[in-house]
N, C-alpha and C. Protein backbone atom coordinates (compact mmCIF):
# COMPACT_ATOMS: atom_id res chain seq x y z
N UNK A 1 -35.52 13.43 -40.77
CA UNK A 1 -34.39 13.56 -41.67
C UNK A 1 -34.93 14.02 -43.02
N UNK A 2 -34.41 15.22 -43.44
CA UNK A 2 -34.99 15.89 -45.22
C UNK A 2 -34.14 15.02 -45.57
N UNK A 3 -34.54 15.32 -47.07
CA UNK A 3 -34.04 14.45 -48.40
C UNK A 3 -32.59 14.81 -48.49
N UNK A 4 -31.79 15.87 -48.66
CA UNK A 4 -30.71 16.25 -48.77
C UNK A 4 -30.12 15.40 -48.03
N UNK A 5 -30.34 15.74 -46.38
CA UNK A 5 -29.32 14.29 -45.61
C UNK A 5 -29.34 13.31 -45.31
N UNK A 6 -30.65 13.05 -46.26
CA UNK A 6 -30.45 11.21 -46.42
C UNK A 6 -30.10 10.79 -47.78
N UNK A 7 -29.92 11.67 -48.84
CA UNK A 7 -28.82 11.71 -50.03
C UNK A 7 -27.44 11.82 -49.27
N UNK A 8 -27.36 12.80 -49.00
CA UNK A 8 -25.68 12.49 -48.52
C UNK A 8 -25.28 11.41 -47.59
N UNK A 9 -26.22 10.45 -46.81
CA UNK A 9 -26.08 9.76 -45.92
C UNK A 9 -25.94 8.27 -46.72
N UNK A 10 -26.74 8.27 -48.15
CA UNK A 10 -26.84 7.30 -48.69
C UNK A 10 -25.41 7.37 -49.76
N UNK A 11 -25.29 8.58 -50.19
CA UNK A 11 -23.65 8.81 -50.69
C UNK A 11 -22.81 8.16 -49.50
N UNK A 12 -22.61 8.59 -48.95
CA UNK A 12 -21.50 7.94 -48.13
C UNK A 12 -21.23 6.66 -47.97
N UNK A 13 -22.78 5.82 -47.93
CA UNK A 13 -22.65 4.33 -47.64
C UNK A 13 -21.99 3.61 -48.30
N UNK A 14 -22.16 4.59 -49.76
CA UNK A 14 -22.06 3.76 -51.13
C UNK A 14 -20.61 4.06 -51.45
N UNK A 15 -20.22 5.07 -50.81
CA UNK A 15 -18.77 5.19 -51.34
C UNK A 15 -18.26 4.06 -50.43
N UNK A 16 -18.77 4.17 -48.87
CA UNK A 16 -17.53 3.15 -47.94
C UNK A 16 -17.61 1.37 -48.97
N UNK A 17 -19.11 1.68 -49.20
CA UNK A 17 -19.61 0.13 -49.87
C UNK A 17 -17.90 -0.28 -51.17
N UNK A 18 -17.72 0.71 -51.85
CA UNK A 18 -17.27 0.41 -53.17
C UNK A 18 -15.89 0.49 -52.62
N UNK A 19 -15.63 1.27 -51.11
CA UNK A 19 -13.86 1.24 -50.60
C UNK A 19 -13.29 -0.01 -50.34
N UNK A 20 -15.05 -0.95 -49.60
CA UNK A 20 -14.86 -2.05 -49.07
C UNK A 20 -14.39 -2.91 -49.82
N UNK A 21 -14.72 -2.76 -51.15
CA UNK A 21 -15.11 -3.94 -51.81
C UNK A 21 -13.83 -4.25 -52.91
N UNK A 22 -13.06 -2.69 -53.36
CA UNK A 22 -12.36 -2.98 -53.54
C UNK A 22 -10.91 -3.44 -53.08
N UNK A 23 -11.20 -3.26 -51.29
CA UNK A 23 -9.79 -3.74 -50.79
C UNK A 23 -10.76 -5.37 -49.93
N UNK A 24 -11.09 -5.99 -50.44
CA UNK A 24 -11.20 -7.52 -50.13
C UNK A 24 -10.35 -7.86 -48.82
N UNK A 25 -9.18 -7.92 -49.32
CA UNK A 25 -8.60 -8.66 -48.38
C UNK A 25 -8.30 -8.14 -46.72
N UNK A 26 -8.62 -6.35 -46.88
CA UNK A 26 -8.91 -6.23 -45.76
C UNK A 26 -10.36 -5.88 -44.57
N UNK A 27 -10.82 -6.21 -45.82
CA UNK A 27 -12.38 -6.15 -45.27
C UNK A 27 -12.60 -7.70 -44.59
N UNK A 28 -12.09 -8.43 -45.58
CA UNK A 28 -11.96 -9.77 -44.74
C UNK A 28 -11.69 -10.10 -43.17
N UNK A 29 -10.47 -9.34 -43.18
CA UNK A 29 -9.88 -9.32 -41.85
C UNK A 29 -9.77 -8.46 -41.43
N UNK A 30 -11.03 -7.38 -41.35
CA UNK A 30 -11.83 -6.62 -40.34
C UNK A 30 -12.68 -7.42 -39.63
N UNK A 31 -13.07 -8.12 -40.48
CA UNK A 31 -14.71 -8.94 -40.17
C UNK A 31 -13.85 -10.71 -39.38
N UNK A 32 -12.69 -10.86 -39.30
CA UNK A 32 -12.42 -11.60 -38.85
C UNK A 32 -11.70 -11.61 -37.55
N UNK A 33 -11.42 -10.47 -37.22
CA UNK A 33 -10.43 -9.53 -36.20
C UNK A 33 -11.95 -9.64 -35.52
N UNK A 34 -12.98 -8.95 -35.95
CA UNK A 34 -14.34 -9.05 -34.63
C UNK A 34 -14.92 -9.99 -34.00
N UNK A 35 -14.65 -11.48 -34.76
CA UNK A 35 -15.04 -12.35 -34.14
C UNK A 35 -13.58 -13.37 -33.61
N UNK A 36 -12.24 -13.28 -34.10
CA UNK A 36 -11.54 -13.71 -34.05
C UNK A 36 -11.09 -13.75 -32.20
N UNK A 37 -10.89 -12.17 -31.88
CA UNK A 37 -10.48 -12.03 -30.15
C UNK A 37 -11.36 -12.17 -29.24
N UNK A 38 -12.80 -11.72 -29.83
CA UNK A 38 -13.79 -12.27 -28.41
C UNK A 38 -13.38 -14.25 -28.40
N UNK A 39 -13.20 -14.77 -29.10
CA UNK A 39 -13.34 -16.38 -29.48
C UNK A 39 -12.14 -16.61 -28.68
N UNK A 40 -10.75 -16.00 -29.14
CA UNK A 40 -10.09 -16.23 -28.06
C UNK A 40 -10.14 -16.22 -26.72
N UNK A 41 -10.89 -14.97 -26.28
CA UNK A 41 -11.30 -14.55 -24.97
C UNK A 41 -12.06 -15.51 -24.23
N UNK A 42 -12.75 -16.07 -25.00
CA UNK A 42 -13.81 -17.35 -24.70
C UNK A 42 -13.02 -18.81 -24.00
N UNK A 43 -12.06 -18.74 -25.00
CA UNK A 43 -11.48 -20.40 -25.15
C UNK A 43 -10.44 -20.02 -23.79
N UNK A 44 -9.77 -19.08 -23.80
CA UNK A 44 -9.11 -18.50 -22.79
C UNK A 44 -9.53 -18.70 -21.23
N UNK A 45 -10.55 -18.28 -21.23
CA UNK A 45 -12.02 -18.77 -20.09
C UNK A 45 -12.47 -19.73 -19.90
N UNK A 46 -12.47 -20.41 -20.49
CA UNK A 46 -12.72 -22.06 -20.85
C UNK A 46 -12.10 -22.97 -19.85
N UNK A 47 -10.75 -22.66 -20.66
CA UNK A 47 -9.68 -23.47 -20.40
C UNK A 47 -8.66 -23.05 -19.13
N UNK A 48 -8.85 -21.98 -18.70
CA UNK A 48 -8.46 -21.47 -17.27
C UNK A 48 -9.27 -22.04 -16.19
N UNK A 49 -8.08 -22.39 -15.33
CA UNK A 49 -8.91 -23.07 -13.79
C UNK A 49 -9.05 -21.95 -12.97
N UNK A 50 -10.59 -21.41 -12.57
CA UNK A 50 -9.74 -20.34 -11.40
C UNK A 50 -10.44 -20.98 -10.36
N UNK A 51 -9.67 -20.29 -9.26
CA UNK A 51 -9.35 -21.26 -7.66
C UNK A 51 -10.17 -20.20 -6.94
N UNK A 52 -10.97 -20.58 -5.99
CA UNK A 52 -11.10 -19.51 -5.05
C UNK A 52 -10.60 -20.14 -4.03
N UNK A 53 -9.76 -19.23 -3.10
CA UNK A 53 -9.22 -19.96 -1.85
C UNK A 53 -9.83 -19.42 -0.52
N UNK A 54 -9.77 -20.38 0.36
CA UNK A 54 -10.28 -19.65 1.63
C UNK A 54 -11.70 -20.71 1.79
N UNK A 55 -12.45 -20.65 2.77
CA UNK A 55 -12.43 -19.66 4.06
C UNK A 55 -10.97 -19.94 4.66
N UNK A 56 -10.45 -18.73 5.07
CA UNK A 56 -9.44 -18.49 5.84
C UNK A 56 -9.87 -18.01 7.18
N UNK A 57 -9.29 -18.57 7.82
CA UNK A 57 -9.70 -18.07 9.40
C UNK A 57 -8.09 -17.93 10.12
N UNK A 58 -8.10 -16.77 11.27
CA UNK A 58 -6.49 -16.51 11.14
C UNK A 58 -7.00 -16.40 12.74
N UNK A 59 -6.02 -16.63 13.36
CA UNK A 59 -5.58 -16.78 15.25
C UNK A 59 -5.46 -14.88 15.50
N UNK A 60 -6.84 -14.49 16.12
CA UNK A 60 -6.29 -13.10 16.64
C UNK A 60 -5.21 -12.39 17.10
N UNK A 61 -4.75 -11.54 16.94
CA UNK A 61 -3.56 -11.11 17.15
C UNK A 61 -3.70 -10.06 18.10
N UNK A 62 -2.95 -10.18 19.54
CA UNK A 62 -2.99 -9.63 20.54
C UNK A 62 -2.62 -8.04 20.17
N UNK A 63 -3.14 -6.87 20.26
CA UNK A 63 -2.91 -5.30 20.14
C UNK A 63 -1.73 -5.45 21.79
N UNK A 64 -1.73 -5.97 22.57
CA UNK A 64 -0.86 -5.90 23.76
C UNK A 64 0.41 -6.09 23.64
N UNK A 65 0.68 -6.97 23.02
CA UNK A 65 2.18 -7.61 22.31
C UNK A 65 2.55 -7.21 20.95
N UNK A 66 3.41 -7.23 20.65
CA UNK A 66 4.39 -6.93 19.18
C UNK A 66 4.35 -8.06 18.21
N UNK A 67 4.51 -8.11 17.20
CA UNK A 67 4.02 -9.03 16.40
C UNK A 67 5.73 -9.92 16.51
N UNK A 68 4.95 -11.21 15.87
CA UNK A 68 6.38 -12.38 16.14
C UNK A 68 7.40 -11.92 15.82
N UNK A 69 7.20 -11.28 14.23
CA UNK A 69 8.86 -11.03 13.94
C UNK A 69 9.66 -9.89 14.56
N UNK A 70 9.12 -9.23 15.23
CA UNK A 70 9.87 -8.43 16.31
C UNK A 70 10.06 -9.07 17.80
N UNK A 71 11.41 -9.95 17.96
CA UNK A 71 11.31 -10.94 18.79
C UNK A 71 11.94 -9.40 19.79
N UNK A 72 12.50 -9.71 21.09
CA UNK A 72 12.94 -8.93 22.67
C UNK A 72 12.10 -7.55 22.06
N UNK A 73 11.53 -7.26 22.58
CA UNK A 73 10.74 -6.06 22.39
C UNK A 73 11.88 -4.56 23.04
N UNK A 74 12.31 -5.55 24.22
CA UNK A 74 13.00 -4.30 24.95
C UNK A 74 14.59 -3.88 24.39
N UNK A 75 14.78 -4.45 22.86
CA UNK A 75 16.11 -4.02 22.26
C UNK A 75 15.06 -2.79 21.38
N UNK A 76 14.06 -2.59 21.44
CA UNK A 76 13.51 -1.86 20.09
C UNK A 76 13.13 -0.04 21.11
N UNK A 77 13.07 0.62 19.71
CA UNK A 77 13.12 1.95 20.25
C UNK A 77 11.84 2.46 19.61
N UNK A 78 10.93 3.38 20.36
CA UNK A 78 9.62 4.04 20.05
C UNK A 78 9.95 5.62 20.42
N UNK A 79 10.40 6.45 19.08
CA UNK A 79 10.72 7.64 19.31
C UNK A 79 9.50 8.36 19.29
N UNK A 80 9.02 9.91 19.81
CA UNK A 80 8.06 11.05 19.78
C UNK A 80 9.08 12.48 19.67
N UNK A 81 8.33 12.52 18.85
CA UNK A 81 8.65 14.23 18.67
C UNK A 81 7.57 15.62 19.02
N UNK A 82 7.66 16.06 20.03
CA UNK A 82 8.37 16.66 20.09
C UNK A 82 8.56 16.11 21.61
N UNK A 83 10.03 16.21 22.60
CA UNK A 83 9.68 15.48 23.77
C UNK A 83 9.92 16.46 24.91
N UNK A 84 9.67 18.26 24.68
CA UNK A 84 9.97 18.74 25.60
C UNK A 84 8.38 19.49 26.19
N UNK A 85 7.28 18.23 25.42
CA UNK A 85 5.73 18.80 25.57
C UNK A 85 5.62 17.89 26.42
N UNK A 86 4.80 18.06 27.23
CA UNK A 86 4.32 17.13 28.78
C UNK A 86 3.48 16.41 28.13
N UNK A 87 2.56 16.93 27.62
CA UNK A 87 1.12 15.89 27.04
C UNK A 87 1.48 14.63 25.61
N UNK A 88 2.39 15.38 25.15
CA UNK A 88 2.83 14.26 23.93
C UNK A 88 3.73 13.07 24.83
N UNK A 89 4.56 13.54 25.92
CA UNK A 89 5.42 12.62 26.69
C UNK A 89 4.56 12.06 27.63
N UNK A 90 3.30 12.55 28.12
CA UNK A 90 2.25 11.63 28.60
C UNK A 90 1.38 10.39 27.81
N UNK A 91 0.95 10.59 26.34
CA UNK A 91 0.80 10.29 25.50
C UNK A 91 1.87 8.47 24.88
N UNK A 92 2.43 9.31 24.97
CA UNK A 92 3.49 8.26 24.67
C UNK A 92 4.08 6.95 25.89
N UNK A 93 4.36 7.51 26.72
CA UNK A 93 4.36 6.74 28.22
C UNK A 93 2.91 6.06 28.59
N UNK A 94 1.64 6.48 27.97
CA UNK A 94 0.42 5.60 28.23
C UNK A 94 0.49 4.84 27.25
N UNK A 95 0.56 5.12 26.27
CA UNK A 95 0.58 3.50 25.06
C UNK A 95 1.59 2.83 25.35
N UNK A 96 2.86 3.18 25.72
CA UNK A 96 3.51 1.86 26.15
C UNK A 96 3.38 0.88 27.64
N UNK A 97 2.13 1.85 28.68
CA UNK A 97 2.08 1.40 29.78
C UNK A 97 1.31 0.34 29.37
N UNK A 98 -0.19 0.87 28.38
CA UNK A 98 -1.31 0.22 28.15
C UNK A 98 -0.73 -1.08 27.12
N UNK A 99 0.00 -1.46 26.38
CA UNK A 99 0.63 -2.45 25.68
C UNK A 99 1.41 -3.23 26.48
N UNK A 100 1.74 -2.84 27.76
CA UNK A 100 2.23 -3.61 28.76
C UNK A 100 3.61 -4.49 27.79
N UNK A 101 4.50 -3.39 27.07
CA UNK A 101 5.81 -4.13 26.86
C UNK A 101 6.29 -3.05 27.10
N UNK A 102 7.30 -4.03 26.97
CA UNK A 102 9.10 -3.18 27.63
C UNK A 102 9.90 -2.55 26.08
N UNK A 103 9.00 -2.51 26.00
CA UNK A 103 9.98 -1.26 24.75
C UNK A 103 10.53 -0.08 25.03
N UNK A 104 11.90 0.40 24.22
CA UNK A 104 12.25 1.81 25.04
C UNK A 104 12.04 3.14 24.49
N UNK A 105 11.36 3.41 25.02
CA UNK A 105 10.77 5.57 24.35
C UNK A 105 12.08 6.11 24.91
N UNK A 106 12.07 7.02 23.83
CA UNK A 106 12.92 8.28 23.43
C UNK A 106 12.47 9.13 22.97
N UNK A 107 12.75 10.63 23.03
CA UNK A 107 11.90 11.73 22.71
C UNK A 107 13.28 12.58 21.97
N UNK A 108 12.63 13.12 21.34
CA UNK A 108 13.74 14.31 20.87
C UNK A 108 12.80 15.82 20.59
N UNK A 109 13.72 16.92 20.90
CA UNK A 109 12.57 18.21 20.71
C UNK A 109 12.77 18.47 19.32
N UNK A 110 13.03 18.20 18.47
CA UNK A 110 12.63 18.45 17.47
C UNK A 110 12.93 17.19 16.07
N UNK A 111 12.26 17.03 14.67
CA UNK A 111 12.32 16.49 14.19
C UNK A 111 14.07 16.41 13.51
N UNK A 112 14.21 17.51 12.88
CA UNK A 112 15.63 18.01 12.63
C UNK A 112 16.72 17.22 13.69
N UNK A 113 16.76 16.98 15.03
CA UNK A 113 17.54 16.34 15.95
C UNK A 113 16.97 14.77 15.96
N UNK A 114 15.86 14.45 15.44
CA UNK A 114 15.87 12.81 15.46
C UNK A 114 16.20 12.30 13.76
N UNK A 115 16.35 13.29 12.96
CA UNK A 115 17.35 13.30 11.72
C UNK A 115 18.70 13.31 11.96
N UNK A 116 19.37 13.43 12.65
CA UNK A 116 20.39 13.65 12.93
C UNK A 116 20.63 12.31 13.85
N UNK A 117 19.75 11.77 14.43
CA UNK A 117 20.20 10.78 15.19
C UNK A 117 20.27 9.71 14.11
N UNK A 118 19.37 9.48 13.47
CA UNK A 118 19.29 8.56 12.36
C UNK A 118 20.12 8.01 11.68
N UNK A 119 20.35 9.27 11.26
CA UNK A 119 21.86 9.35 10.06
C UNK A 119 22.99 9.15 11.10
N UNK A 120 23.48 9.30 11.94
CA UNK A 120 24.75 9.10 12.55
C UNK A 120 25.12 8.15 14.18
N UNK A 121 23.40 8.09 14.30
CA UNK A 121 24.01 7.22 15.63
C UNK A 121 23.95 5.54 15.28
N UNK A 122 24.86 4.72 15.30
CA UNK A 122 24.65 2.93 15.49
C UNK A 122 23.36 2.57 15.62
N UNK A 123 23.14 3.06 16.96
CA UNK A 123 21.98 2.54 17.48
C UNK A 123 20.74 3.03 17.12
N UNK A 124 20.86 3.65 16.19
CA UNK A 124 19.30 3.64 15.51
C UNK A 124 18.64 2.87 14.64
N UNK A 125 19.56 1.79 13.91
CA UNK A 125 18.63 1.01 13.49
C UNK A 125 17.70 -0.05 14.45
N UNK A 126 17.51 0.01 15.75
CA UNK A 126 16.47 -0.75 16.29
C UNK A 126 15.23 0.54 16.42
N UNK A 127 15.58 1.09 15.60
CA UNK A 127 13.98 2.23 15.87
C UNK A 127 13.17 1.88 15.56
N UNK A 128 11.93 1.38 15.70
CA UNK A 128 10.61 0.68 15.33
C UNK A 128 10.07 1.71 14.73
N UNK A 129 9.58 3.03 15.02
CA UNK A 129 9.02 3.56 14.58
C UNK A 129 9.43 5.06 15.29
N UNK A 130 8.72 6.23 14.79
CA UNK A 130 8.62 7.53 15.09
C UNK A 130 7.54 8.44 15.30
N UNK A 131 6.57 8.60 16.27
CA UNK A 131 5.50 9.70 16.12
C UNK A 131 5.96 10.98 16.39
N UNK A 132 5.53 11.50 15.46
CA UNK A 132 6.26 13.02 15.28
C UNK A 132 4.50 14.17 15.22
N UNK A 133 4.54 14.72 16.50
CA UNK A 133 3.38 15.28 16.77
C UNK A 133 3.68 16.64 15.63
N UNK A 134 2.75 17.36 15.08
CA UNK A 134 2.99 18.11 13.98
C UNK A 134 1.87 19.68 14.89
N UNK A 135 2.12 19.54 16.19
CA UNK A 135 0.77 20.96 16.68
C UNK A 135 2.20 21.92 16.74
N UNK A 136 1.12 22.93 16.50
CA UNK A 136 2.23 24.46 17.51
C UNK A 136 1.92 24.48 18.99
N UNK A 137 2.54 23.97 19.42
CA UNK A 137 3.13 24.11 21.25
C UNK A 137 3.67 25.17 21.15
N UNK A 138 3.31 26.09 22.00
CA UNK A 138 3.66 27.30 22.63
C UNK A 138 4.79 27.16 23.94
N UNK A 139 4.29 26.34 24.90
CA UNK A 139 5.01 26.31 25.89
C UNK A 139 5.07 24.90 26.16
N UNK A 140 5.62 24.19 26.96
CA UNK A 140 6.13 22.52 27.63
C UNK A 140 4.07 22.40 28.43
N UNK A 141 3.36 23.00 28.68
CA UNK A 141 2.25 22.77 29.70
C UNK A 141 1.58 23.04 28.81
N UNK A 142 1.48 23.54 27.28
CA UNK A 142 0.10 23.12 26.49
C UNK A 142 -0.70 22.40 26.36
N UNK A 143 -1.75 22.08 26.26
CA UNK A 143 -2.77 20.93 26.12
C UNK A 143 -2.68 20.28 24.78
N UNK A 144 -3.36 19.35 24.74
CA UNK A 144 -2.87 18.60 23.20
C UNK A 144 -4.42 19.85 22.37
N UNK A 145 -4.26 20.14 21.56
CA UNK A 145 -5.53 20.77 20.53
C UNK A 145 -6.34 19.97 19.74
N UNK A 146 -7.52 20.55 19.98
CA UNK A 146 -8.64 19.62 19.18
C UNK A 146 -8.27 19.35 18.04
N UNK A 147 -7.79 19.63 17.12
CA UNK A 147 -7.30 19.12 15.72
C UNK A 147 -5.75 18.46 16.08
N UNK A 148 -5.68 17.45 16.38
CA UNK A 148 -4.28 16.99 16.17
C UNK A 148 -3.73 16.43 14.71
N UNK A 149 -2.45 17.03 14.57
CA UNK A 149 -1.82 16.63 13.73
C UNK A 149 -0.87 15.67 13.29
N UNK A 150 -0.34 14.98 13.03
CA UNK A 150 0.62 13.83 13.23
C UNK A 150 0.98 12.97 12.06
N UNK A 151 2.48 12.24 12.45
CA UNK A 151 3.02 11.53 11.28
C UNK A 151 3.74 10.78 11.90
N UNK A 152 4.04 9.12 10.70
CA UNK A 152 4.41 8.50 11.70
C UNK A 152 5.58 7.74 10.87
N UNK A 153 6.95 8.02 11.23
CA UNK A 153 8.33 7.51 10.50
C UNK A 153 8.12 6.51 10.75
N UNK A 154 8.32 5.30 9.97
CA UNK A 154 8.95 4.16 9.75
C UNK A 154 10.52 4.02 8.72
N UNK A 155 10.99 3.05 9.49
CA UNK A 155 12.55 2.82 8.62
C UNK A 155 12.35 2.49 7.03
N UNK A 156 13.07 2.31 6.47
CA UNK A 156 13.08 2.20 4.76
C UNK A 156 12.77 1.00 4.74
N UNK A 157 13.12 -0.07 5.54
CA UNK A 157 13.22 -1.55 5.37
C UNK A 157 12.10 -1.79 6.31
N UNK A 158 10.92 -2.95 5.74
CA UNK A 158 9.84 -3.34 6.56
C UNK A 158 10.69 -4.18 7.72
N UNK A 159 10.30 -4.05 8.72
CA UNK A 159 10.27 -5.22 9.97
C UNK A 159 10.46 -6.50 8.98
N UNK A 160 9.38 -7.21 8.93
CA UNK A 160 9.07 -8.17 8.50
C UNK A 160 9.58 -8.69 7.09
N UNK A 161 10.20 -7.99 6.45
CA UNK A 161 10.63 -9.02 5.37
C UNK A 161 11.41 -10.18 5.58
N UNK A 162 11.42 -11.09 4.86
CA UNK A 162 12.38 -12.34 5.13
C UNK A 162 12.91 -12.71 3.95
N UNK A 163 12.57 -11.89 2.56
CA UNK A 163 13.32 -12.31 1.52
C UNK A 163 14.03 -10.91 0.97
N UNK A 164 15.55 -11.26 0.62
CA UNK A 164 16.66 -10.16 0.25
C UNK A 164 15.92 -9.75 -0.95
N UNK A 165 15.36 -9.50 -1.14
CA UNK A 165 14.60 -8.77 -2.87
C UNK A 165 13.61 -7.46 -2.56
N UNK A 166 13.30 -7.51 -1.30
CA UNK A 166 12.86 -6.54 -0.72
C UNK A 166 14.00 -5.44 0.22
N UNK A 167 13.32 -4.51 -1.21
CA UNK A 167 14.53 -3.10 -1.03
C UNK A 167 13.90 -1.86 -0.07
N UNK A 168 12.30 -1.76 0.20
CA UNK A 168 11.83 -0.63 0.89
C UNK A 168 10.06 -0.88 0.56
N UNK A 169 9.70 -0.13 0.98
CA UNK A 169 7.80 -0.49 1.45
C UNK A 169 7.33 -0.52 0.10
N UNK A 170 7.61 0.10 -0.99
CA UNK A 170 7.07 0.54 -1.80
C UNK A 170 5.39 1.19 -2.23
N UNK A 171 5.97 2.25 -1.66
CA UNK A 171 4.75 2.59 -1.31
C UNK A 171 4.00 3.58 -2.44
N UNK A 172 5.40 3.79 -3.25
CA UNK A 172 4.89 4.38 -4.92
C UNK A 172 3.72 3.59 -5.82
N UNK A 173 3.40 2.34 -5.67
CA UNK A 173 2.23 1.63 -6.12
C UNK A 173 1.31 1.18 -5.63
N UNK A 174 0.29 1.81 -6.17
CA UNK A 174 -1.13 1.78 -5.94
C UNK A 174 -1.38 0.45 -5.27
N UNK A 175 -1.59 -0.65 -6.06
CA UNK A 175 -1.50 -2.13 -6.10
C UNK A 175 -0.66 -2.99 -6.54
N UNK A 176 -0.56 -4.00 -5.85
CA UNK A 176 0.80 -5.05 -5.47
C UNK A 176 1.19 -5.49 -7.12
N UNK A 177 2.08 -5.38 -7.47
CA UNK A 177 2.83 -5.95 -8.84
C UNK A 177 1.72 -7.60 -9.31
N UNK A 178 1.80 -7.97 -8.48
CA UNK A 178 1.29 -9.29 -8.48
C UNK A 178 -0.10 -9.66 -7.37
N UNK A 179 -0.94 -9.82 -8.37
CA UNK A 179 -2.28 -9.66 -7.16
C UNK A 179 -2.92 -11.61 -7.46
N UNK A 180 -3.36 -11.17 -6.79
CA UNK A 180 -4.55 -12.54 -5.95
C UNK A 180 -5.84 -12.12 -5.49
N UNK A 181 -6.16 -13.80 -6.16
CA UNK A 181 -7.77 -13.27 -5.65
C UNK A 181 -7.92 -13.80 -3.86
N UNK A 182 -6.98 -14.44 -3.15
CA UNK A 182 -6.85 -14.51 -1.66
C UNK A 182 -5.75 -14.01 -0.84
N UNK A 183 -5.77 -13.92 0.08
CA UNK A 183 -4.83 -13.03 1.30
C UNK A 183 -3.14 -13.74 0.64
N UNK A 184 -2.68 -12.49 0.77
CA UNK A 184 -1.40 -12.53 0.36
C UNK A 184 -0.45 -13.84 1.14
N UNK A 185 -0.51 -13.91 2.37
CA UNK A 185 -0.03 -14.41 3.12
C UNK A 185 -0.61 -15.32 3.40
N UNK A 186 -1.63 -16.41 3.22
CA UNK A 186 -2.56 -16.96 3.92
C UNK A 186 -2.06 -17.77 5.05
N UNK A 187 -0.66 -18.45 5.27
CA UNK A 187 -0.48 -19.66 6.37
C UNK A 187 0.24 -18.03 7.57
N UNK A 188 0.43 -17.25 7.42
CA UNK A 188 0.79 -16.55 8.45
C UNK A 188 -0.17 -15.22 8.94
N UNK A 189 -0.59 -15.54 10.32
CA UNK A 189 -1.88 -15.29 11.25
C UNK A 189 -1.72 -13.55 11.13
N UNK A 190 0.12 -13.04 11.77
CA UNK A 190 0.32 -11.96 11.51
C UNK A 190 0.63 -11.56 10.50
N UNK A 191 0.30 -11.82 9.29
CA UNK A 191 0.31 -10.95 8.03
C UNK A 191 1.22 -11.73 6.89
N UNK A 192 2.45 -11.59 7.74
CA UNK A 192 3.82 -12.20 6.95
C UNK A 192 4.61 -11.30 6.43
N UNK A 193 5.35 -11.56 5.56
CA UNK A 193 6.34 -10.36 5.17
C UNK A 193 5.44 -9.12 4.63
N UNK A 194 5.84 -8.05 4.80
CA UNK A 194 5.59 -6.79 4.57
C UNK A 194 5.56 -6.90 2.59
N UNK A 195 6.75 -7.54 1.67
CA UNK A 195 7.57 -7.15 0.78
C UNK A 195 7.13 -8.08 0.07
N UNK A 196 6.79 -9.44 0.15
CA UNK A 196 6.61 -10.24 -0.02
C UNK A 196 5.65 -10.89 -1.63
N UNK A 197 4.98 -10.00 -1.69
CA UNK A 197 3.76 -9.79 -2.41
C UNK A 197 3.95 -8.75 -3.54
N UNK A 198 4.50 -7.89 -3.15
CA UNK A 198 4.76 -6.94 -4.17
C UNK A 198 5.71 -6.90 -5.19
């Protein structure tokens, strides 16, 4: 450092020195603001209990069966789109063979026609869900393609909620409104409400 900018470096000190000094009362409570919120932060910490909860240990949950709160399995509907492809309607007829329930598949050939069922038929609110294959099928005897594509509708309303305050998945937030440091649900094995938490 030359002399010049450690003159101007020593100007400066001396001016903040003489800014300080003539406003007192807020130099005071600069210097009290720095030690004032860590101290809170401290006592804050102090005086907070935190809990860790758990070990939690939860009863496996069968992939074969449907979870509790979807009681008669065989009132519920498992739609595929598209359903005039052999391999997606093979597809679909093996996961419900291999789950060994009586749930009922429905296919529709296109997404546009299981929109339409949605919106206007009764009986669509027992739709559990929707796989909607997203390949270009050429013909009904295509093979499924090494890159498969896919999406999977669910209704607006979780299965599982059990409290009226839950309006839809919310799936616009990152993380739950209200967090915990243990499982959201802890006394229920399958999860518990979907809504519940958020």
């Amino acid at each position: 450092m030359d002399l010049l900018t450690f003159n101007q470096f020593t100007v400066l000190l001396w001016k903040n020195f003489t800014l300080k000094r003539r406003q007192l009362i807020n130099l005071i409570l600069e210097v009290l603001i720095t030690f004032v919120f860590p101290i809170i932060f401290l006592l804050l910490r102090a005086f907070t209990k935190v809990s860790a909860g758990g070990p939690h240990t939860f009863i496996p949950q069968s992939i074969g069966t449907l979870p509790s709160f979807l009681q008669n399995p065989q009132e519920w509907e498992l739609i595929y789109v598209p359903s005039n492809i052999n391999v997606v309607k093979e597809i679909t007829e093996t996961m419900k063979r291999n789950l060994n329930i009586s749930i009922k598949v429905q296919g529709f050939s296109s997404e546009t026609e299981f929109d339409r069922y949605v919106k206007n038929d009764h009986r669509s609110h027992k739709v559990l869900a929707a796989v909607v294959f997203d390949c270009d099928f050429t013909s009904s005897n295509d093979p499924l393609p090494l890159q498969v594509k896919y999406h999977l509708r669910f209704v607006r309303l979780p299965r599982s909620f059990r409290s009226k305050d839950v309006f839809n998945w919310k799936t616009s937030l990152l993380f739950p409104s209200y967090t915990t440091s243990a499982p959201r649900n802890p006394a229920d094995d399958d999860g518990g409400g979907g809504g519940q938490s958020w």
